[in-house]
Protein backbone atom coordinates (compact mmCIF):
# COMPACT_ATOMS: atom_id res chain seq x y z
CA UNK A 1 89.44 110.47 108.33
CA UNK A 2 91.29 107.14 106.57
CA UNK A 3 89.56 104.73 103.97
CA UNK A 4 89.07 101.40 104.89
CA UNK A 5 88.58 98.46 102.42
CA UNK A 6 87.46 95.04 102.46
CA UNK A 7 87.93 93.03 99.45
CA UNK A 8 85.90 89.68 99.65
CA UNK A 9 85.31 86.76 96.98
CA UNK A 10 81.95 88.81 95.90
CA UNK A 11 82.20 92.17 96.82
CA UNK A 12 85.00 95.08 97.81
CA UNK A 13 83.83 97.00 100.50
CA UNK A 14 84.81 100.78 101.23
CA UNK A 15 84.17 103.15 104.21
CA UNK A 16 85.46 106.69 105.22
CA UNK A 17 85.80 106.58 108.90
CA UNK A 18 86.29 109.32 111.21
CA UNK A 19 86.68 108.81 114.72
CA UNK A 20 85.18 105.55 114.93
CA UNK A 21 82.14 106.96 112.77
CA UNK A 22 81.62 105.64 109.31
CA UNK A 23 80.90 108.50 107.72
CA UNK A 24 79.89 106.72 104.11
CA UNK A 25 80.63 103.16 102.84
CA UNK A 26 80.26 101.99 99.04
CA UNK A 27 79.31 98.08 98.25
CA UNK A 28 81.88 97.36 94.89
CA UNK A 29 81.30 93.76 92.51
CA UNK A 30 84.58 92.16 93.15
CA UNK A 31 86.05 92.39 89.52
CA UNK A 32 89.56 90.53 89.51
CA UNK A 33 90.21 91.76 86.05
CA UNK A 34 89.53 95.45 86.32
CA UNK A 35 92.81 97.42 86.37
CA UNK A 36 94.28 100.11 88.74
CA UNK A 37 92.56 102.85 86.21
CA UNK A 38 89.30 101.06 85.97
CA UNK A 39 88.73 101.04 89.90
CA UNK A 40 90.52 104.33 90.14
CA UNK A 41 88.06 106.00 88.00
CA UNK A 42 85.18 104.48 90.07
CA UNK A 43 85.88 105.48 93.17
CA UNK A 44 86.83 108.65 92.73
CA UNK A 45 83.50 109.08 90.79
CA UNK A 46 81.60 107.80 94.14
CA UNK A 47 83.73 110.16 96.60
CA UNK A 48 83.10 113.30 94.50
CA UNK A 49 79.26 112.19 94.55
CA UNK A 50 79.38 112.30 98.22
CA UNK A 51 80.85 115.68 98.21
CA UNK A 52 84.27 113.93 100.14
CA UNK A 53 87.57 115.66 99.91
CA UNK A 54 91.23 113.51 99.48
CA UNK A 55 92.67 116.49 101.62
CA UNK A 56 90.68 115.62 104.46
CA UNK A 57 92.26 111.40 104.49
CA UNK A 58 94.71 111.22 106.44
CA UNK A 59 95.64 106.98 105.81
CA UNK A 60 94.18 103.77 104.58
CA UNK A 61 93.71 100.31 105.46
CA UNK A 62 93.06 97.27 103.69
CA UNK A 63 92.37 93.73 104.14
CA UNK A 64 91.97 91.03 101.40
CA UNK A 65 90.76 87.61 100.21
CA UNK A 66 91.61 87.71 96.92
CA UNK A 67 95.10 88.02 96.09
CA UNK A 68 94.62 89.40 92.76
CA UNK A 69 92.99 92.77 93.50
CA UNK A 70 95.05 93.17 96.79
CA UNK A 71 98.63 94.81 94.60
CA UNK A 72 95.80 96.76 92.97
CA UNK A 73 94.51 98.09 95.46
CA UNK A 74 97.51 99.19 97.32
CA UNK A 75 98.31 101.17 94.22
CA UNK A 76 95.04 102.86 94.19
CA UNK A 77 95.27 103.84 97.28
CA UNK A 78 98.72 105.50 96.98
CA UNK A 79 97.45 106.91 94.22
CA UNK A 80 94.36 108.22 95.85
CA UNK A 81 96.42 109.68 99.08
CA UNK A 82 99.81 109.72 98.25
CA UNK A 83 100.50 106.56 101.37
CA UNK A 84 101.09 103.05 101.57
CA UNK A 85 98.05 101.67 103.32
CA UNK A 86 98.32 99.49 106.42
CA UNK A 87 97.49 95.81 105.23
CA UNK A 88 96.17 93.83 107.98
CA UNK A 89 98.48 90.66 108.83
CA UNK A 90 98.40 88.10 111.35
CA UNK A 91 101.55 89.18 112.43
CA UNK A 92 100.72 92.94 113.84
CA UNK A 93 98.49 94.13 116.69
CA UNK A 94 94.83 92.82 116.32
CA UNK A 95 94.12 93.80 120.04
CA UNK A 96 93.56 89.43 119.84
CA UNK A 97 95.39 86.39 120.07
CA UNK A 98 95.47 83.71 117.42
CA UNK A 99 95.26 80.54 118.37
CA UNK A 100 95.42 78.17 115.27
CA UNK A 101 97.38 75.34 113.37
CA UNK A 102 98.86 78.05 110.67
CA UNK A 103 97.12 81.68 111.68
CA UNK A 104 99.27 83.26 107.82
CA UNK A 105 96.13 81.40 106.43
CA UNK A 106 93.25 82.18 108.56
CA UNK A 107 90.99 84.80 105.96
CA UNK A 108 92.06 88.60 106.90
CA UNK A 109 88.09 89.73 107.02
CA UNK A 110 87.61 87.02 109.74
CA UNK A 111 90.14 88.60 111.82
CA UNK A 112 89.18 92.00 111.17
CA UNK A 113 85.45 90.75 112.44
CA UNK A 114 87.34 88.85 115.56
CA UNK A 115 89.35 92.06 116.35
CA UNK A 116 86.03 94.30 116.14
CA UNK A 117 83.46 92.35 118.17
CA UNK A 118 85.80 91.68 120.98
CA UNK A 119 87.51 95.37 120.91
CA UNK A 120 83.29 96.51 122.19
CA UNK A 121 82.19 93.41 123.85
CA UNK A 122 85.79 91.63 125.60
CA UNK A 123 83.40 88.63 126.82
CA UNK A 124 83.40 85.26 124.30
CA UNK A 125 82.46 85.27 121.18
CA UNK A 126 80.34 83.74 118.36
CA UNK A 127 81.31 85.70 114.81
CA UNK A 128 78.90 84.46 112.37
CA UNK A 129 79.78 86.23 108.37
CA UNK A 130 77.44 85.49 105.78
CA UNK A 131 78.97 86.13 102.61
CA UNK A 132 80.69 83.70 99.67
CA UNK A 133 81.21 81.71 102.46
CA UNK A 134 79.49 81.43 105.75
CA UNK A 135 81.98 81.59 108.80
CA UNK A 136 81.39 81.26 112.31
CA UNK A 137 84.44 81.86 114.68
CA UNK A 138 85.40 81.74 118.55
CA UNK A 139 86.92 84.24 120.57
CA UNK A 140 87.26 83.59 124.13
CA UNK A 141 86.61 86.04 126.76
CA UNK A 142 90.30 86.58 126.91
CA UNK A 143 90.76 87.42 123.50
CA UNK A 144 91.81 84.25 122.07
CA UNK A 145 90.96 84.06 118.50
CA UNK A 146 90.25 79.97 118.24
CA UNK A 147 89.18 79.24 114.55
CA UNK A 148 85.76 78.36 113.95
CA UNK A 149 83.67 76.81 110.89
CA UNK A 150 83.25 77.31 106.88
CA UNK A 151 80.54 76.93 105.34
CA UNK A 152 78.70 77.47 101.52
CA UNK A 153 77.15 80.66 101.75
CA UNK A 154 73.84 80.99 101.03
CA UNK A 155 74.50 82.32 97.06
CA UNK A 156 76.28 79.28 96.16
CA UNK A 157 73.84 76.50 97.79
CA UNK A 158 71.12 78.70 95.84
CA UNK A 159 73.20 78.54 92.41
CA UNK A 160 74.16 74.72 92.35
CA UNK A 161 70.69 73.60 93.40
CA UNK A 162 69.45 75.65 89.97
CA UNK A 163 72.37 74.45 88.04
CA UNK A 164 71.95 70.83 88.56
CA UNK A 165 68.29 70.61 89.37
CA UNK A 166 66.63 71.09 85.77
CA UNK A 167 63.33 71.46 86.55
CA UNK A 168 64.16 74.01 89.43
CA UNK A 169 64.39 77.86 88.32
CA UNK A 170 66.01 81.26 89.88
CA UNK A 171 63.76 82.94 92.76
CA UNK A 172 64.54 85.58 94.76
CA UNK A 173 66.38 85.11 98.10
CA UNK A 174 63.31 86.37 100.44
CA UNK A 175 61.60 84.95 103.50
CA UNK A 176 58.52 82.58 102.67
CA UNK A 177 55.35 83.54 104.75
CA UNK A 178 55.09 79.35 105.91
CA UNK A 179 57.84 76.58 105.77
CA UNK A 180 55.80 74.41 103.75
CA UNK A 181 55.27 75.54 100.28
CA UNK A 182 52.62 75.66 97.85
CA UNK A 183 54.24 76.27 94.92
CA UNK A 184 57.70 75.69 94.07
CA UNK A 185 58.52 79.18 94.14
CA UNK A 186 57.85 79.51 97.81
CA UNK A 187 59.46 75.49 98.11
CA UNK A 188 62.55 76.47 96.92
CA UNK A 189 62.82 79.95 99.19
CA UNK A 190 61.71 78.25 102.07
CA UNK A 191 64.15 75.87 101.80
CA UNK A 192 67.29 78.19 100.95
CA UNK A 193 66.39 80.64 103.58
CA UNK A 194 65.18 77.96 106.32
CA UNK A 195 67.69 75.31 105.57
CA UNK A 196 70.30 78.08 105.85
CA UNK A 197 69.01 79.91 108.82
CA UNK A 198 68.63 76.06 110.38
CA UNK A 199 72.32 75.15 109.37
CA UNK A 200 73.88 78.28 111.23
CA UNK A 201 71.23 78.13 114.64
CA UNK A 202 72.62 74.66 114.71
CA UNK A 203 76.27 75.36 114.39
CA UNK A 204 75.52 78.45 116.90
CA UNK A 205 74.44 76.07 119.47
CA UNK A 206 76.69 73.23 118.84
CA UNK A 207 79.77 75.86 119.14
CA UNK A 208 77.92 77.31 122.26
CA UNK A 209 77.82 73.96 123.92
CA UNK A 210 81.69 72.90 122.87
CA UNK A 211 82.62 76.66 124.56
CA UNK A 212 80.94 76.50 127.66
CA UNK A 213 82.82 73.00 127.88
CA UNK A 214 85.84 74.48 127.55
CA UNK A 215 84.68 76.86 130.93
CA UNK A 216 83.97 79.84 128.95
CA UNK A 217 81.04 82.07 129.57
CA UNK A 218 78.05 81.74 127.52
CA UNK A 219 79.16 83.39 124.35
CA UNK A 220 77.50 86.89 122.30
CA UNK A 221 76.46 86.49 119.16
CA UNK A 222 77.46 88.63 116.38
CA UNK A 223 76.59 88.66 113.42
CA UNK A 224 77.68 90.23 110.31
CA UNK A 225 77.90 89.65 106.06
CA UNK A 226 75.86 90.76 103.34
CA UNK A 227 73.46 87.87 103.64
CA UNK A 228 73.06 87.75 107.08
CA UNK A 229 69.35 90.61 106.74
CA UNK A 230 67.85 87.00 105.11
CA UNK A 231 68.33 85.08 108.19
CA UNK A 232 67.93 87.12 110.73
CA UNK A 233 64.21 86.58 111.91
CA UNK A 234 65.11 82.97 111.85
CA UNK A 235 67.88 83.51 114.95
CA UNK A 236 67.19 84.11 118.63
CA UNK A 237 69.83 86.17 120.89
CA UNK A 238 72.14 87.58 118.23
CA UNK A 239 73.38 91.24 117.77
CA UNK A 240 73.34 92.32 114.07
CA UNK A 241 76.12 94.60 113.10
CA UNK A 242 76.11 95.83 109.69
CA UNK A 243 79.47 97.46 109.54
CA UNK A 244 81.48 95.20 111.87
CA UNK A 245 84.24 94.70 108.84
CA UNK A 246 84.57 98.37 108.41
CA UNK A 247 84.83 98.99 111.74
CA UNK A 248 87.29 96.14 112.94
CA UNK A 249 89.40 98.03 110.32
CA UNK A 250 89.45 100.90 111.87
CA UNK A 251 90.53 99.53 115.08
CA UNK A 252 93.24 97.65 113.40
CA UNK A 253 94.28 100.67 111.49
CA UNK A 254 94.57 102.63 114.99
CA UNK A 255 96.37 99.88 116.61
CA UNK A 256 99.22 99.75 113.86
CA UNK A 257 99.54 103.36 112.27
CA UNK A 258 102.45 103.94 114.42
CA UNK A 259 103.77 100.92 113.58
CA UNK A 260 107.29 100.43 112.04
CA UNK A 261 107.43 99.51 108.00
């Protein structure tokens, strides 16, 4: 069994995985002020809930966004089971290819995604993560990792529209029974969840069309991201994976635990 972890803009994400079965996995507020302790204290807390053993880890991996939590969290970790974790890196196996301009600064989750979708489906590949940020990214059906697109995720359109739009207020992020509203309530979440479900079928398609140029297959669609349950009835032919982070670094971590430090 190893811990895996995920630290994103908005959330750190943690999984026990034993042979490639995620046994339990824990949704954390990303808190880039909370110490070693503070985190320390909180997991451990949510492991003894579950009734999980430290004796039974046998390694951890980690991949990060956000610079400041990502010393704390190796530290937690050795303290938790007495090992360095792996850190994922452009520069070890991914079981992919990277093929961009500088890959040091492509994000370390949209790797992890890359090198999980194509490890179970080696055909092309649209990743679509809605999170902070909304990414879509390529893999060809070689296992080149291409780049892709970022976008505002669908929390931060929502916030700016009600912090510069006076007379608009908070709703809850939830599909509208119709497009048109009849009430500004059901305006406004029709279109947040519409207009964001629109914006990423259109990129889908417009990356679909700019692959199959290129003489790649038609590619899968995976999608992934703690926002993407809003948009899902919107989008045709996709394949929802809930866990795809959490399992991409497990794959990682099996690809590299032999590795040389």
């Amino acid at each position: 069994m190893i811990i895996a972890v995920d630290i994103g803009n908005s959330n750190v994400v943690l999984g026990l995985v034993k042979d490639s079965k995620i046994l339990q996995s824990w949704r954390l507020h990303t808190g880039i002020h909370q110490s070693v302790d503070e985190y320390e204290m909180l997991i451990r807390g949510m492991l003894f809930a579950c009734d999980f053993s430290l004796k039974e880890v046998q390694g951890a991996v980690l991949s990060s966004v956000v610079p400041e939590l990502t010393d704390v969290f190796i530290i937690l970790l050795e303290n938790l089971i007495d090992q360095t974790p792996i850190k994922v890196s452009h520069e070890m196996n991914l079981g992919i290819k990277i093929n961009t301009e500088i890959p040091a600064k492509v994000g370390q989750d949209r790797l992890v995604n890359a090198c999980a979708a194509y490890h179970q489906y080696k055909t092309s590949l649209i990743i679509v993560d809605c999170g902070t940020a909304t990414t879509l990214d390529v893999v060809t059906a070689e296992g080149v990792f291409q780049g892709g697109v970022i976008c505002p995720g669908l929390l931060i359109s929502a916030e700016v529209l009600f912090s510069k739009a006076a007379q608009l207020f908070q709703v809850n992020l939830e599909m509208p029974e119709n497009v048109i509203g009849k009430n500004t309530t059901d305006s406004i979440k029709s279109g947040l969840i519409f207009g964001y479900g629109g914006m990423v079928e259109s990129l889908i398609n417009k990356l679909t069309k700019e692959i199959e140029q290129q003489g790649q297959p038609a590619p899968k669609v995976v999608i992934t991201g703690g926002l993407a349950t809003k948009i899902l009835p919107i989008l045709s032919n996709v394949v929802f994976h809930d866990d795809l982070t959490l399992r991409g670094l497990y794959h990682y971590y099996l690809l590299n635990k032999h590795a040389e430090n």
